[in-house]
N, C-alpha and C. Protein backbone atom coordinates (compact mmCIF):
# COMPACT_ATOMS: atom_id res chain seq x y z
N UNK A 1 32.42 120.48 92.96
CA UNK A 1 31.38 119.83 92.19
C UNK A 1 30.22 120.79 92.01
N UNK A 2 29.67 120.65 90.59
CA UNK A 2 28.49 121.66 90.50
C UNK A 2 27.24 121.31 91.21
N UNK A 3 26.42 121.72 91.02
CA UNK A 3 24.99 121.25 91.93
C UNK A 3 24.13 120.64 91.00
N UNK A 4 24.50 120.30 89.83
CA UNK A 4 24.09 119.36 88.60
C UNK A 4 24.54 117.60 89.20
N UNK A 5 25.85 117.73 89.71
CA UNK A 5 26.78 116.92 90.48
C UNK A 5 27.60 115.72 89.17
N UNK A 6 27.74 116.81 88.05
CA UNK A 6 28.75 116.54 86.98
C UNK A 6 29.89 116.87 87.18
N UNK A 7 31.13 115.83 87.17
CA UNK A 7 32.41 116.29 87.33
C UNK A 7 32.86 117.88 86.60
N UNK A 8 33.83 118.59 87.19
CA UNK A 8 34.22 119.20 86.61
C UNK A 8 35.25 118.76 85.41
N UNK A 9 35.42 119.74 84.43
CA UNK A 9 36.41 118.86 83.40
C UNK A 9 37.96 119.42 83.92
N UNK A 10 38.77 118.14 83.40
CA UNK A 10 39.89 118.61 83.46
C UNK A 10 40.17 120.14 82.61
N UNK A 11 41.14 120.72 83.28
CA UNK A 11 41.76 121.84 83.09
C UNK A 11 42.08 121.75 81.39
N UNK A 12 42.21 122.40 80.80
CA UNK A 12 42.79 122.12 79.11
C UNK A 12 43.69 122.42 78.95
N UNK A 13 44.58 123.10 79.88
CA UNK A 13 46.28 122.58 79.73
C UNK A 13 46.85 121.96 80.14
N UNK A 14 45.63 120.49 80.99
CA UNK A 14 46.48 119.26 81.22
C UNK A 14 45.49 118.13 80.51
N UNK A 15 44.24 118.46 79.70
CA UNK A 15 44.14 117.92 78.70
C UNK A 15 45.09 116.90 78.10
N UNK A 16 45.46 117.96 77.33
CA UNK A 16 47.00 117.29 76.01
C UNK A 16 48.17 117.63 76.78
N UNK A 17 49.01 116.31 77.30
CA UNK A 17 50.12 117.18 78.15
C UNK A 17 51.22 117.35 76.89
N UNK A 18 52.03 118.61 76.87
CA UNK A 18 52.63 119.11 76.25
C UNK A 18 54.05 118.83 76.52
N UNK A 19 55.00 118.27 75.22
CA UNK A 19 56.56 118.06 75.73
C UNK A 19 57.15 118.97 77.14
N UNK A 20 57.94 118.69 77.56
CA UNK A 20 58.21 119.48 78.78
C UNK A 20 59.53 119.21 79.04
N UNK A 21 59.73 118.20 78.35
CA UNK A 21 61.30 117.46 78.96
C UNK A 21 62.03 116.97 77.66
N UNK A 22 64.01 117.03 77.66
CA UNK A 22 64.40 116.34 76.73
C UNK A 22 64.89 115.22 77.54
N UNK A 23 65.08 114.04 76.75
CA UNK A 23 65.92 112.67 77.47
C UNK A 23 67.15 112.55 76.15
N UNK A 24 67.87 112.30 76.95
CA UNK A 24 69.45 112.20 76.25
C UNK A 24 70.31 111.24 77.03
N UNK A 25 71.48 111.15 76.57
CA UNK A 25 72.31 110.41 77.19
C UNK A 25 74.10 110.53 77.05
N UNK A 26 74.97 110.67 77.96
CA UNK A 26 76.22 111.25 77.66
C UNK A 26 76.65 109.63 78.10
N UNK A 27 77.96 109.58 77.42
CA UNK A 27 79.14 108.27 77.21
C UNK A 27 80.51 108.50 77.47
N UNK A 28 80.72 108.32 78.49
CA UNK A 28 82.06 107.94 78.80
C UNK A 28 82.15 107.20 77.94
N UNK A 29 83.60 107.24 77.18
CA UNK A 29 83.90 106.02 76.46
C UNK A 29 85.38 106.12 76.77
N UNK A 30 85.68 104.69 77.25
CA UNK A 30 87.36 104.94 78.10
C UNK A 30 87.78 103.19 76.95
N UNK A 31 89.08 104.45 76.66
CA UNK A 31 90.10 103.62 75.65
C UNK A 31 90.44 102.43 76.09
N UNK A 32 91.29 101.24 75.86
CA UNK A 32 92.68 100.40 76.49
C UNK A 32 93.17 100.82 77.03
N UNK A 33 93.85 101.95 77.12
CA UNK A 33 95.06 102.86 78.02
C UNK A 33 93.97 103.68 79.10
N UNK A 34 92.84 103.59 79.46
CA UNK A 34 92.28 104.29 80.20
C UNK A 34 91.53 105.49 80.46
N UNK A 35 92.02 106.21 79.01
CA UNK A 35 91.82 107.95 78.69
C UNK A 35 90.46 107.75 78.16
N UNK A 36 89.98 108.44 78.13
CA UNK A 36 88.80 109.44 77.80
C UNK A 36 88.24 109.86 76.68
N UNK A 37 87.50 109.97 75.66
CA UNK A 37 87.32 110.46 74.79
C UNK A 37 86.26 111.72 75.03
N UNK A 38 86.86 113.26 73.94
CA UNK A 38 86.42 114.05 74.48
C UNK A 38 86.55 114.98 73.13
N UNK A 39 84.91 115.61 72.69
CA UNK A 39 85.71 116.25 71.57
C UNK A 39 84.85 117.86 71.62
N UNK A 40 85.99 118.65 71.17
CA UNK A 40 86.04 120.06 71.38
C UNK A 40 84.68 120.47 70.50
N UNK A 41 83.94 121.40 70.84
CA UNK A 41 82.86 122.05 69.75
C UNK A 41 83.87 123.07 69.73
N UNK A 42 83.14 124.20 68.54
CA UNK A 42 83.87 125.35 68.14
C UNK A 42 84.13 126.54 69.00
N UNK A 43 83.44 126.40 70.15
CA UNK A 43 83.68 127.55 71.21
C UNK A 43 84.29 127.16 72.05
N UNK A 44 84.94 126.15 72.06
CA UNK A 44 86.82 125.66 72.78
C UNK A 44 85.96 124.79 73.85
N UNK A 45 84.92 124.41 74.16
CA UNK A 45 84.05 123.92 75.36
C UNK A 45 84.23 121.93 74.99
N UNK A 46 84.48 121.39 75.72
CA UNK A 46 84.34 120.12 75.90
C UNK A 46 83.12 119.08 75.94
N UNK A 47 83.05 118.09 75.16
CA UNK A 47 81.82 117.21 75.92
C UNK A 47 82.16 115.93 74.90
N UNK A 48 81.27 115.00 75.88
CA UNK A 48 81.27 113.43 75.53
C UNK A 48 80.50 113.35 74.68
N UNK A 49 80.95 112.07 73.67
CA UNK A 49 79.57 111.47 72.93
C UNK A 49 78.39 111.61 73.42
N UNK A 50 77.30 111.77 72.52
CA UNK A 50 76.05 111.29 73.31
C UNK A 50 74.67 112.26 72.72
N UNK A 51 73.65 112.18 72.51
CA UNK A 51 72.47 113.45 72.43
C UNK A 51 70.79 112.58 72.75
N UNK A 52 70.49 113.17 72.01
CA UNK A 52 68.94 112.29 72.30
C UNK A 52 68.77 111.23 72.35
N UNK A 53 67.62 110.40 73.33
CA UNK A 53 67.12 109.56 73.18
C UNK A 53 66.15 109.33 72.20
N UNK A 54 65.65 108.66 70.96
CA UNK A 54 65.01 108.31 70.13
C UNK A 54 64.31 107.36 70.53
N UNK A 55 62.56 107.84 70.10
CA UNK A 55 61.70 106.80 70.37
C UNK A 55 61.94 105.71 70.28
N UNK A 56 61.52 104.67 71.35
CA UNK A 56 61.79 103.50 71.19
C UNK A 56 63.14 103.26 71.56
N UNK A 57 64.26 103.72 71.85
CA UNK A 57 65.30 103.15 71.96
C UNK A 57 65.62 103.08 73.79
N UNK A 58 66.16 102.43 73.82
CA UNK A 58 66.35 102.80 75.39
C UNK A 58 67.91 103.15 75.43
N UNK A 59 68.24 103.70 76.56
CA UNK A 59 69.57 104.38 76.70
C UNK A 59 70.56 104.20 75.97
N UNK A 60 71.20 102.62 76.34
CA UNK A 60 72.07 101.74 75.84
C UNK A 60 72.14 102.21 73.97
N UNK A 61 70.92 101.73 73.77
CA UNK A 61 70.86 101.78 72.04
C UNK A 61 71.07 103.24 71.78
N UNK A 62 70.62 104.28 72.35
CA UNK A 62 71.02 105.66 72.04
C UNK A 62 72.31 105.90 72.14
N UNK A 63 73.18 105.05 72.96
CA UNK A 63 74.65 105.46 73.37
C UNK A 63 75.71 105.00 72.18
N UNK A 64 75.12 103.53 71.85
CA UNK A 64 75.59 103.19 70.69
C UNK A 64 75.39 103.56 69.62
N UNK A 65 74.27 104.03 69.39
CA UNK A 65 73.56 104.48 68.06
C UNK A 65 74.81 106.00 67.48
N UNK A 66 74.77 107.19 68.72
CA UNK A 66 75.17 108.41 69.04
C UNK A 66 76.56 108.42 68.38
N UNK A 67 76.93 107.21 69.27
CA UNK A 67 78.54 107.26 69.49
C UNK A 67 78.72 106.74 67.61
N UNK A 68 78.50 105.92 67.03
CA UNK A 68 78.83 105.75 65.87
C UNK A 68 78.81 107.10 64.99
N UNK A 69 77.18 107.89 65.49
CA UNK A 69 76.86 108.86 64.49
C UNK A 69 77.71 109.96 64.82
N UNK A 70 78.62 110.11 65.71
CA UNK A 70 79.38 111.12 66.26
C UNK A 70 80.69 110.97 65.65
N UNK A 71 81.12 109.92 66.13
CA UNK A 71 82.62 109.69 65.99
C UNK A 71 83.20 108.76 64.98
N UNK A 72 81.85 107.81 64.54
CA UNK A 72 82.57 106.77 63.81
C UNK A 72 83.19 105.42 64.59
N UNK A 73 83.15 105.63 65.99
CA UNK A 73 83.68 104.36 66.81
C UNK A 73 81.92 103.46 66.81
N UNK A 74 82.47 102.49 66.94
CA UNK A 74 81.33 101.11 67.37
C UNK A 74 81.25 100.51 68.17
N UNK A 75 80.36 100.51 69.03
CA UNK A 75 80.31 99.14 70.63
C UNK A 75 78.55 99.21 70.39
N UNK A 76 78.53 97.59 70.97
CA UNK A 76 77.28 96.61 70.94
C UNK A 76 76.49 97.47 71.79
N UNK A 77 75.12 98.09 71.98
CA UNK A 77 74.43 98.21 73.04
C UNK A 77 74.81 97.80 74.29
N UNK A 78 74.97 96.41 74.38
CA UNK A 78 75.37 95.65 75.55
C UNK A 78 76.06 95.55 76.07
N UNK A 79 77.22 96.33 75.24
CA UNK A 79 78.79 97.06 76.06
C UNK A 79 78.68 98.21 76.67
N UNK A 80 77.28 98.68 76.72
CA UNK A 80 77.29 99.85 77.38
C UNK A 80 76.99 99.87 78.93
N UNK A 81 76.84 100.39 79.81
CA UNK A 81 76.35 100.68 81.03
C UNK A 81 75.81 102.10 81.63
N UNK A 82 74.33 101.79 82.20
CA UNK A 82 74.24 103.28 82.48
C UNK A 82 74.60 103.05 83.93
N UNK A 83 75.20 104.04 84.60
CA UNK A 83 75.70 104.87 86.02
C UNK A 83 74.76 105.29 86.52
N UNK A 84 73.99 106.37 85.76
CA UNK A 84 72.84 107.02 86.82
C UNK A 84 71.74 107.47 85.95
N UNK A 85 71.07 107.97 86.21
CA UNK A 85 69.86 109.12 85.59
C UNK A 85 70.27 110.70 86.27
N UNK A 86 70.12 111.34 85.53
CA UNK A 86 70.40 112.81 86.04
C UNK A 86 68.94 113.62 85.22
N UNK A 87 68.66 114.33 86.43
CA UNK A 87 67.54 115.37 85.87
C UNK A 87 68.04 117.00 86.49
N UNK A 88 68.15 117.89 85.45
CA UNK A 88 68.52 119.13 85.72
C UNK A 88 67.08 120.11 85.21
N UNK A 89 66.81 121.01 85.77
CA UNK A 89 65.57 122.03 85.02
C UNK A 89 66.13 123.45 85.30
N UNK A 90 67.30 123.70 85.12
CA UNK A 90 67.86 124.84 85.34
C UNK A 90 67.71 125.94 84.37
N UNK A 91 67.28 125.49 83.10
CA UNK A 91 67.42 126.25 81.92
C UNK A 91 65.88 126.52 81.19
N UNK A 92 65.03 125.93 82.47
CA UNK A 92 63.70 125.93 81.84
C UNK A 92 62.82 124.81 81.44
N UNK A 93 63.37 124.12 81.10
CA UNK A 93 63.45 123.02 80.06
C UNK A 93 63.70 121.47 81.01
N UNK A 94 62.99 120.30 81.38
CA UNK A 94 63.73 119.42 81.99
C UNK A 94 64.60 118.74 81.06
N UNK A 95 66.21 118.52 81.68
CA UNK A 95 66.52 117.75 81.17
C UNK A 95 67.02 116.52 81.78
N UNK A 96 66.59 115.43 80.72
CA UNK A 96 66.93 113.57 81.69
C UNK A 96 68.18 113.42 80.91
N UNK A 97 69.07 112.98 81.94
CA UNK A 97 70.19 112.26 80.98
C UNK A 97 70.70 111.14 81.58
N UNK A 98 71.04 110.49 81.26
CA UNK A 98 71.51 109.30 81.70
C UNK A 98 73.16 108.94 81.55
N UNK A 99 73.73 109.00 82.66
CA UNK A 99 75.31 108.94 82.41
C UNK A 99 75.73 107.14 82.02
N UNK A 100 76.32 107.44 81.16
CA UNK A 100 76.77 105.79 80.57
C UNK A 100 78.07 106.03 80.28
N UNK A 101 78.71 104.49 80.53
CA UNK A 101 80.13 104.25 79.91
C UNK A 101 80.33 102.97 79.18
N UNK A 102 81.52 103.19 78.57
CA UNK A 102 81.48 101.96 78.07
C UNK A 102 83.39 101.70 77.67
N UNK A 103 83.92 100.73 77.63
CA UNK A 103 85.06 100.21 77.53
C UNK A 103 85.48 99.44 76.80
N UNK A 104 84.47 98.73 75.41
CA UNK A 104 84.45 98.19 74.35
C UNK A 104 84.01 98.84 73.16
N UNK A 105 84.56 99.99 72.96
CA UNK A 105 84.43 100.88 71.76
C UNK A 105 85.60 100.48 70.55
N UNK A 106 85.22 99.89 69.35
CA UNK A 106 86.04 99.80 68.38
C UNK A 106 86.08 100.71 67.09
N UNK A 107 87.48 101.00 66.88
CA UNK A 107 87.93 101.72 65.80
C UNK A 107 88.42 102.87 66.61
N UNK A 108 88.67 103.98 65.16
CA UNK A 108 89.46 105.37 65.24
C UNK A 108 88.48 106.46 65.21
N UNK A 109 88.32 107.52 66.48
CA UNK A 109 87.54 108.49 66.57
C UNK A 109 87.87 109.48 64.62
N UNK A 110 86.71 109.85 64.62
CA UNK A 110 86.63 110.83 63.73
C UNK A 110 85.60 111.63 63.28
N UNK A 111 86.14 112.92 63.37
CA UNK A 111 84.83 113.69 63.53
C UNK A 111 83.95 113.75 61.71
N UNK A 112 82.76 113.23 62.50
CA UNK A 112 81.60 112.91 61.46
C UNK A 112 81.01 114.34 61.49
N UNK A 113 80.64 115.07 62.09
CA UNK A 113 79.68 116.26 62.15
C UNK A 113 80.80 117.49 62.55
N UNK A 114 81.21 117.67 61.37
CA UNK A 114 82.01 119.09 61.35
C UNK A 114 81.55 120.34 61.95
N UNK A 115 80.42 120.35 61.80
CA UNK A 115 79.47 121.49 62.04
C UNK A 115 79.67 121.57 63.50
N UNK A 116 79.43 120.59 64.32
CA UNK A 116 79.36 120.35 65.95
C UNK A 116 80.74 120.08 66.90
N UNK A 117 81.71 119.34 66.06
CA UNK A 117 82.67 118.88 66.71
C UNK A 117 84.03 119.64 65.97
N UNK A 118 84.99 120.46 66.07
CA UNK A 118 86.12 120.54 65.75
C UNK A 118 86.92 119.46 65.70
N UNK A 119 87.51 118.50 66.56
CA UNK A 119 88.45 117.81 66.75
C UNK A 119 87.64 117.05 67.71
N UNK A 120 88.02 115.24 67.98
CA UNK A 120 88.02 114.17 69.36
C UNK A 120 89.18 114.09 69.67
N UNK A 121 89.50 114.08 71.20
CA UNK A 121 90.58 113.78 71.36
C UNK A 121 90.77 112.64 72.52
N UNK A 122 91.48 112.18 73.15
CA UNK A 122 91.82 111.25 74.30
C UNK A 122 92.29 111.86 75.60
N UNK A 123 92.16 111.94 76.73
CA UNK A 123 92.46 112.11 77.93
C UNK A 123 92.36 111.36 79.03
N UNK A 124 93.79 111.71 79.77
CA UNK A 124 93.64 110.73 80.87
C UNK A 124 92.46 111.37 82.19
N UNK A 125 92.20 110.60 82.80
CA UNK A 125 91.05 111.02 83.84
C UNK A 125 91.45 112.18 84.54
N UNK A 126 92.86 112.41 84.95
CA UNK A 126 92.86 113.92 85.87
C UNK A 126 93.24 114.85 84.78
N UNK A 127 93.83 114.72 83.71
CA UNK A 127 94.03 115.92 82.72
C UNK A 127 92.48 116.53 82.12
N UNK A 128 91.57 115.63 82.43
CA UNK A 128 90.17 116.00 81.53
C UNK A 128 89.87 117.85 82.17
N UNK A 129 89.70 118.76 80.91
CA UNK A 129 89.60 120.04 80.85
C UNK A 129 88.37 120.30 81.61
N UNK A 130 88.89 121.63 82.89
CA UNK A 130 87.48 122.08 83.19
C UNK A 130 86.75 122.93 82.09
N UNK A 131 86.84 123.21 80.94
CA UNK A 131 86.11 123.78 80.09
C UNK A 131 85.23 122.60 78.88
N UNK A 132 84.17 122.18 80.11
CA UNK A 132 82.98 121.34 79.54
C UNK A 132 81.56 121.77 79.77
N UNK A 133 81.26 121.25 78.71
CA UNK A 133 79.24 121.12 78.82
C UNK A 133 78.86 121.13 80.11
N UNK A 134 78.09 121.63 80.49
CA UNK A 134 77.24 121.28 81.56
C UNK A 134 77.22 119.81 81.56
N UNK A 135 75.91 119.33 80.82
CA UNK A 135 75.71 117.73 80.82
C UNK A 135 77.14 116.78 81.37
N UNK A 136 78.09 116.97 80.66
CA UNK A 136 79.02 116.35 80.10
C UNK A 136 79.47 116.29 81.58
N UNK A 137 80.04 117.56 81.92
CA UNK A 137 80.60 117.08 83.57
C UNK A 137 80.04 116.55 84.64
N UNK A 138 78.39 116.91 84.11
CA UNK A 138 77.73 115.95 85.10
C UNK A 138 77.84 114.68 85.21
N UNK A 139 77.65 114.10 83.80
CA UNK A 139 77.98 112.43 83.47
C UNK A 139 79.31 112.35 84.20
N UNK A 140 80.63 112.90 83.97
CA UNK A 140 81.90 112.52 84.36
C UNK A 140 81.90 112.78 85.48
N UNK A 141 80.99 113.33 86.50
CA UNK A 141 81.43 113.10 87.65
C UNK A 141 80.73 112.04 88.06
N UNK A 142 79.29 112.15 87.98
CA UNK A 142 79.13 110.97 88.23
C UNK A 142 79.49 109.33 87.81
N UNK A 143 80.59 109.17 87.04
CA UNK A 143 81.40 108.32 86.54
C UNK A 143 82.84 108.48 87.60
N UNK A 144 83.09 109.63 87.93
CA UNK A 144 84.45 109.76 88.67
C UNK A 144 84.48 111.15 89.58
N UNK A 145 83.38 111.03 90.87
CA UNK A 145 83.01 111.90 91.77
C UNK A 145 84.13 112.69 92.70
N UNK A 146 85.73 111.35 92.18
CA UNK A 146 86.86 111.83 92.69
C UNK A 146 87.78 112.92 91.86
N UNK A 147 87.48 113.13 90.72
CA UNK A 147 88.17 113.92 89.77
C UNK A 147 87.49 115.08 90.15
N UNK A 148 88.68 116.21 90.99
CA UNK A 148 88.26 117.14 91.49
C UNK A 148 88.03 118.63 90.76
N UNK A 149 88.52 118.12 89.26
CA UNK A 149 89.18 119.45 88.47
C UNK A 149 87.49 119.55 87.82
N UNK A 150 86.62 118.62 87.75
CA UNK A 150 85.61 118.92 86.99
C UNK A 150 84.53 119.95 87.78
N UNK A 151 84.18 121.12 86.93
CA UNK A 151 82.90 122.00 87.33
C UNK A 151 82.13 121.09 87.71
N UNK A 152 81.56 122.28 88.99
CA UNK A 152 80.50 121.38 90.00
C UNK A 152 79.31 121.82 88.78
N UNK A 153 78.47 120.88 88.81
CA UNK A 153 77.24 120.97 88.07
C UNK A 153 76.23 120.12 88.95
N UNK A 154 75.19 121.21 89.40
CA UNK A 154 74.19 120.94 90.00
C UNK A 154 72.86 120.20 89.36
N UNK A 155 72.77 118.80 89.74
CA UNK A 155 71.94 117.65 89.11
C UNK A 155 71.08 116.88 90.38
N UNK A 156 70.07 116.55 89.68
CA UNK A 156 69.42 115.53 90.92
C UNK A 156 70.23 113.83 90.24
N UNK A 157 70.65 113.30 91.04
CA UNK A 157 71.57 112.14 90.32
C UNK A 157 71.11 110.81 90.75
N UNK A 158 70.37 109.71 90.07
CA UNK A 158 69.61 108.70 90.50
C UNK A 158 70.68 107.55 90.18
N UNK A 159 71.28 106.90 90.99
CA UNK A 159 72.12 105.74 90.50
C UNK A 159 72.33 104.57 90.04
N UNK A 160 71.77 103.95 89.61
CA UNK A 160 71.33 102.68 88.70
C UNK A 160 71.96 101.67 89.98
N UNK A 161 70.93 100.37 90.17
CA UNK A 161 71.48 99.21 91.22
C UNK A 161 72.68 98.69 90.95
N UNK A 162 73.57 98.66 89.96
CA UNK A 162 74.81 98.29 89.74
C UNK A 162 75.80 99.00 89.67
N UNK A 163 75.58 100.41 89.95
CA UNK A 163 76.62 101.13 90.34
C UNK A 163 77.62 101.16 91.56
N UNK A 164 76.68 100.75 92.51
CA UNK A 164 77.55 100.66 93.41
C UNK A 164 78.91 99.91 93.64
N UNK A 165 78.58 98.89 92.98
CA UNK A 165 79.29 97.52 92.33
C UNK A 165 80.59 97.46 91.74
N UNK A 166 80.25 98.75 90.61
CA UNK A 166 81.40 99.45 89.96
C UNK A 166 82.03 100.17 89.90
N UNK A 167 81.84 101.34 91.23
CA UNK A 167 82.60 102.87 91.89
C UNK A 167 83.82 102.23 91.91
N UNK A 168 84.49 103.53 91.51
CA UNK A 168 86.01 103.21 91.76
C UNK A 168 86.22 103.53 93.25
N UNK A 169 87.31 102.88 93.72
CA UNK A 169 87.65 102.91 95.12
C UNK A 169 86.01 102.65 96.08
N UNK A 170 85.42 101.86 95.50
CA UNK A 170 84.30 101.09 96.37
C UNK A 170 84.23 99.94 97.30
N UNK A 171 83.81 99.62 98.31
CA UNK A 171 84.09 98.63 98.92
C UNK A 171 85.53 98.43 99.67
């Protein structure tokens, strides 16, 4: 404190706080038969539906929103479920993601964004390729912590109160 005994001012680079973080969200989306949906980008690398969260929307609606604008499949918000929150800052950058699944997805995958996706395809849970996204294996493990083939990807992993509920081989 000065000897005037006027606060000092805040600092001016916490003034205006400045973006710092992205929020996103990855989707399990598991067929009738159980498999996986999973579609290749052009550098042979794997990952799930899913990208930003958009103002205003909360997870759920981003998952649904994503998954249509991705693939062309459709499920209600309310068919969705999030698993966990994941925060990684490995790259500089925080990133929030939120692992979600969902098991009421209707219609035929098809790739909408040529540019991003080569091909979607289906997989069963232990065939799923270790050549994935970062994000992506994070979500799938934390969806299936027993599928041993997936890259370890280092996440802080927050678990939503109804997860426990729904671990496979739980209880």
């Amino acid at each position: 404190m000065s000897t005037t005994g006027a606060a000092r001012p805040e600092r001016p680079e916490r003034a205006v706080p400045q973006p710092n973080a992205v929020v996103g969200v990855g989707l399990v989306v598991i067929g009738a038969d159980g498999r996986v949906l999973l579609g290749q980008a052009h550098d042979g690398r794997w990952e799930l539906p899913g990208g930003k969260v958009d103002p205003g929307e909360g997870f759920e609606q981003a998952a649904a929103r994503e998954l249509a604008e991705e693939t062309d499949l459709r499920v209600a918000p309310e068919g969705v479920r999030v698993l966990s929150v994941q925060i990684d800052a490995k790259s500089g950058l925080t990133r929030l993601t939120a692992a979600a699944v969902t098991t009421t997805a209707q219609g035929v995958p098809v790739v909408t964004e040529p540019h991003k996706i080569a091909r979607w395809e289906w997989f069963a849970p232990v065939e799923i390729p270790s050549a994935l996204y970062a994000p992506s294996a994070a979500v799938l493990r934390a969806w299936r912590p027993d599928l041993t083939q997936l890259p370890d990807v280092p996440s802080h992993d927050y678990p939503t109160a109804s997860t426990a509920r729904h671990t496979p081989n739980a209880g």
